[in-house]
C-alpha atoms as a PDB file:
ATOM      1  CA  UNK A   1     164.393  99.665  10.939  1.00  0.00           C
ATOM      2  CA  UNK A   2     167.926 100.319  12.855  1.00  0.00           C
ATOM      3  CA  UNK A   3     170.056  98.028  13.092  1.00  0.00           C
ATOM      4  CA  UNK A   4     168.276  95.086  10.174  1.00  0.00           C
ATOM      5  CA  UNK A   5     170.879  93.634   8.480  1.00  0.00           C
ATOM      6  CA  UNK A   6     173.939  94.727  10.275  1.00  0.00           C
ATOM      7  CA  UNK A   7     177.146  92.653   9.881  1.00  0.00           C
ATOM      8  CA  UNK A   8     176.187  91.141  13.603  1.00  0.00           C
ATOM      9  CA  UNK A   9     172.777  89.809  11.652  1.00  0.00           C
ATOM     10  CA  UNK A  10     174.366  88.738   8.195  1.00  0.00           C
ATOM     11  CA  UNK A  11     177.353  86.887  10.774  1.00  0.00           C
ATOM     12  CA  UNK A  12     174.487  85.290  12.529  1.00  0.00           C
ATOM     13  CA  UNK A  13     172.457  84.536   9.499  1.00  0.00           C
ATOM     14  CA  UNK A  14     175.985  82.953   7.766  1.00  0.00           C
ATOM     15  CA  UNK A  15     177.219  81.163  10.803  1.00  0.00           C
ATOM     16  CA  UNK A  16     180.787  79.476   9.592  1.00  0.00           C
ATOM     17  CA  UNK A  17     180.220  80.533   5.551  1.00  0.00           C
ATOM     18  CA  UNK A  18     182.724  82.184   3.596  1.00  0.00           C
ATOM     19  CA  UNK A  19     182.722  85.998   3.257  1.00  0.00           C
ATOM     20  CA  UNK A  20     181.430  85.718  -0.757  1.00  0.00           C
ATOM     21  CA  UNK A  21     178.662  83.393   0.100  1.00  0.00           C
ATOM     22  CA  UNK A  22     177.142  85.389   2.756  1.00  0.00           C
ATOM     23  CA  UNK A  23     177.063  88.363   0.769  1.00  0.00           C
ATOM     24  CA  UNK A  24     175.674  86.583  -1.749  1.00  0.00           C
ATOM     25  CA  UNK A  25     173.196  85.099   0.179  1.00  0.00           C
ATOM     26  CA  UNK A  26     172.150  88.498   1.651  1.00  0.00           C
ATOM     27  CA  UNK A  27     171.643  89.553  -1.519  1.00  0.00           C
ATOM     28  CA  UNK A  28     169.105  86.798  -2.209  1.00  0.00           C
ATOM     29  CA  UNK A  29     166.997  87.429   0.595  1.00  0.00           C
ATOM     30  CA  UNK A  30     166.462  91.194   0.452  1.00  0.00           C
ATOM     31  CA  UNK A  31     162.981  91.893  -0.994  1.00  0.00           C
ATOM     32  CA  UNK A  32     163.167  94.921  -3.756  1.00  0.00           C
ATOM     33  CA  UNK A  33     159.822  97.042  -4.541  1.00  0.00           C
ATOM     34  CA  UNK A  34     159.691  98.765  -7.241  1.00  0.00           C
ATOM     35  CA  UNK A  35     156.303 101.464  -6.609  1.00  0.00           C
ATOM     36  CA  UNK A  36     155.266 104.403  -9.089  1.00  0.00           C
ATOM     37  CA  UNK A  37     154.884 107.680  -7.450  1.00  0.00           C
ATOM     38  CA  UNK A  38     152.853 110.863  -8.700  1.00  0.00           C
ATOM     39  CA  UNK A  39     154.444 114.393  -7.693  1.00  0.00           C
ATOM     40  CA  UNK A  40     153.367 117.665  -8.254  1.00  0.00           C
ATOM     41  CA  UNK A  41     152.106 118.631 -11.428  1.00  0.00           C
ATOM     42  CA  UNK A  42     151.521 115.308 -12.661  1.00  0.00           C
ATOM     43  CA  UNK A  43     155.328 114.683 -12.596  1.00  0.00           C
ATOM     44  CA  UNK A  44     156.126 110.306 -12.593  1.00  0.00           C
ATOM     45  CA  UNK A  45     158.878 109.163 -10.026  1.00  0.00           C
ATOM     46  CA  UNK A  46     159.736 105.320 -10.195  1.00  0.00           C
ATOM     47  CA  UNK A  47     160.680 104.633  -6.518  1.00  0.00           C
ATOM     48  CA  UNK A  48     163.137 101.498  -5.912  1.00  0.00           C
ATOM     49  CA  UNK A  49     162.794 100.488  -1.883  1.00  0.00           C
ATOM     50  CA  UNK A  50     164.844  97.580  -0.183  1.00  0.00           C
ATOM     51  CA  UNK A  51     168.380  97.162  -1.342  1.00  0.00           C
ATOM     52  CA  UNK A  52     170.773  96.809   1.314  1.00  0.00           C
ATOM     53  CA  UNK A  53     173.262  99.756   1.159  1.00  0.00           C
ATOM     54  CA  UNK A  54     175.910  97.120   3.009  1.00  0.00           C
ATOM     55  CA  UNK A  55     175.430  95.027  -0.283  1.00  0.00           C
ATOM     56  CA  UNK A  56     175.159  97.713  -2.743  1.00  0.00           C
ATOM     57  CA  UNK A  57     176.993 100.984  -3.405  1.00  0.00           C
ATOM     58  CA  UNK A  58     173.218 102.861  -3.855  1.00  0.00           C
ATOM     59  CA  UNK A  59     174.962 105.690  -5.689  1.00  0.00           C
ATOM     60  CA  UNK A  60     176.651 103.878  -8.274  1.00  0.00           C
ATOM     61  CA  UNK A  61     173.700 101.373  -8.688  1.00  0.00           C
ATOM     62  CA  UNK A  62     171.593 104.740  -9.218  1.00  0.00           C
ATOM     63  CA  UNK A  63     174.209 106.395 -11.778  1.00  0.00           C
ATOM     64  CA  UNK A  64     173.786 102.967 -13.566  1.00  0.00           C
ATOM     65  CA  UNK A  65     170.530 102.990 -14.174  1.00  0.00           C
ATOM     66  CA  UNK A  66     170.507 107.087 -15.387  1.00  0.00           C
ATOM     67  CA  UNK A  67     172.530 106.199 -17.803  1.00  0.00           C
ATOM     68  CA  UNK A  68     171.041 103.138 -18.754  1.00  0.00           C
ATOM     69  CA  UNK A  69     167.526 104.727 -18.962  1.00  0.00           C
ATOM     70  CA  UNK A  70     168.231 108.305 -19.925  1.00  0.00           C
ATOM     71  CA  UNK A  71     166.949 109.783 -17.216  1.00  0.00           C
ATOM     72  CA  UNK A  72     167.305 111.443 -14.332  1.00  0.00           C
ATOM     73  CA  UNK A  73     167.525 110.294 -10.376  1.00  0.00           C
ATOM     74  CA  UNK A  74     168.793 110.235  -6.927  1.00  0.00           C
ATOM     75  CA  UNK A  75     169.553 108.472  -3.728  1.00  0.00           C
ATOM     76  CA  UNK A  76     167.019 109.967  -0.799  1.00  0.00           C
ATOM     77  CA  UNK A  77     166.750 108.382   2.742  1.00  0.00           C
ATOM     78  CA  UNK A  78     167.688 105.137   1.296  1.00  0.00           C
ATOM     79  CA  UNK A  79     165.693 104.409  -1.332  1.00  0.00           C
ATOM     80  CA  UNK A  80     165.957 105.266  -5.369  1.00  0.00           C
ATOM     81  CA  UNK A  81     164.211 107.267  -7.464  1.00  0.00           C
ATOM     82  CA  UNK A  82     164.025 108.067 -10.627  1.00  0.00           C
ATOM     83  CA  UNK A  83     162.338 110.514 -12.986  1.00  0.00           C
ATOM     84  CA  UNK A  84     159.613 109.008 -15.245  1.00  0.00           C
ATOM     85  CA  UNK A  85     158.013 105.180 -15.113  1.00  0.00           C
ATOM     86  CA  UNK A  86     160.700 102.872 -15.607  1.00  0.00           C
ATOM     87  CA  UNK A  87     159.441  99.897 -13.593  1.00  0.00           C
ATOM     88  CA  UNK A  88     159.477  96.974 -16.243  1.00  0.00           C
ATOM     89  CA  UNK A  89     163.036  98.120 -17.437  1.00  0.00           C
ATOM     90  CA  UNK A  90     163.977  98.762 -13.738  1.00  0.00           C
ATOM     91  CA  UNK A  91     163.215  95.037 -12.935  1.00  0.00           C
ATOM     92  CA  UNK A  92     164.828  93.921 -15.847  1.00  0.00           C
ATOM     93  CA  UNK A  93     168.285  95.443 -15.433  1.00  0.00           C
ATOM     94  CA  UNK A  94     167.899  93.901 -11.313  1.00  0.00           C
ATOM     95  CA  UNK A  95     167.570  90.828 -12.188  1.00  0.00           C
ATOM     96  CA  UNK A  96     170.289  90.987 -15.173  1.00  0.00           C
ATOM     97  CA  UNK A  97     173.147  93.445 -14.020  1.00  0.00           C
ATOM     98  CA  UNK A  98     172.618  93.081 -10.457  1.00  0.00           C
ATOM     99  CA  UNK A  99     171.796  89.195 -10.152  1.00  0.00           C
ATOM    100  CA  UNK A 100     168.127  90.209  -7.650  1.00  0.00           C
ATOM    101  CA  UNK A 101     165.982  87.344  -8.379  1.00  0.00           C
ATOM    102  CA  UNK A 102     163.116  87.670  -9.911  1.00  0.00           C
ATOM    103  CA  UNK A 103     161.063  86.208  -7.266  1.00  0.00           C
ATOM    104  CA  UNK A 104     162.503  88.882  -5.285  1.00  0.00           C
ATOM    105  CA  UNK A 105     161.586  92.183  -6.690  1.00  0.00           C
ATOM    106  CA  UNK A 106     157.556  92.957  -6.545  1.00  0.00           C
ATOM    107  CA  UNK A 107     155.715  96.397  -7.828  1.00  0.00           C
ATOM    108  CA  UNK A 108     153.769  97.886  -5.392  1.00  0.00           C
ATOM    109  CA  UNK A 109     150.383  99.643  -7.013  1.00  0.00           C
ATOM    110  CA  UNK A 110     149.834 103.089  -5.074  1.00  0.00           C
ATOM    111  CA  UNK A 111     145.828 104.141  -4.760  1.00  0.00           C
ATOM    112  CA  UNK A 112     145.532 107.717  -5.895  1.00  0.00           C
END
């Protein structure tokens, strides 16, 4: 997974485009899943996978969405996650704060 998406592939991808619209067209091709994770002692972690760190400050998107939720969360080896199920509202604040399409972001179903 090294090296995907590194400013020598979003150049390539771009070719003579302007700085904004390759971002912004990096944005529109990452794929976002959204999964629901069961810890110990029956604990619920919503897990957010696939947003590009080059495109997004994870951190800040992460504080967002605490305080948008009420919950609590972190950033851990790239990925979000969050205390509780918040999938539905997680998708919904992508696609409406953070401009992810909708086609974009899919929920993976984990078999316990």
């Amino acid at each position: 997974m090294k090296g995907r998406n590194s400013k020598g592939d979003l150049e390539a991808l771009c070719g003579g485009l302007p700085p904004e619209l390759c971002a912004q067209l990096g944005v529109e091709q990452q794929v976002v899943k959204i999964k629901l994770e069961k810890r110990k002692f029956g604990k619920e972690v919503t897990v957010i996978e696939g947003l590009d760190p080059n495109a997004y400050d994870l951190k800040k998107v992460v504080s967002h969405l605490k305080s948008k939720l009420a919950t609590g969360g972190t950033v851990k080896n790239g990925h979000l996650e969050l205390q509780g199920d918040h999938r539905n509202k997680v998708k919904n604040i992508l696609i409406n704060e953070f401009g992810i399409p909708p086609e974009n972001i899919i929920f993976i179903e984990t078999v316990e």
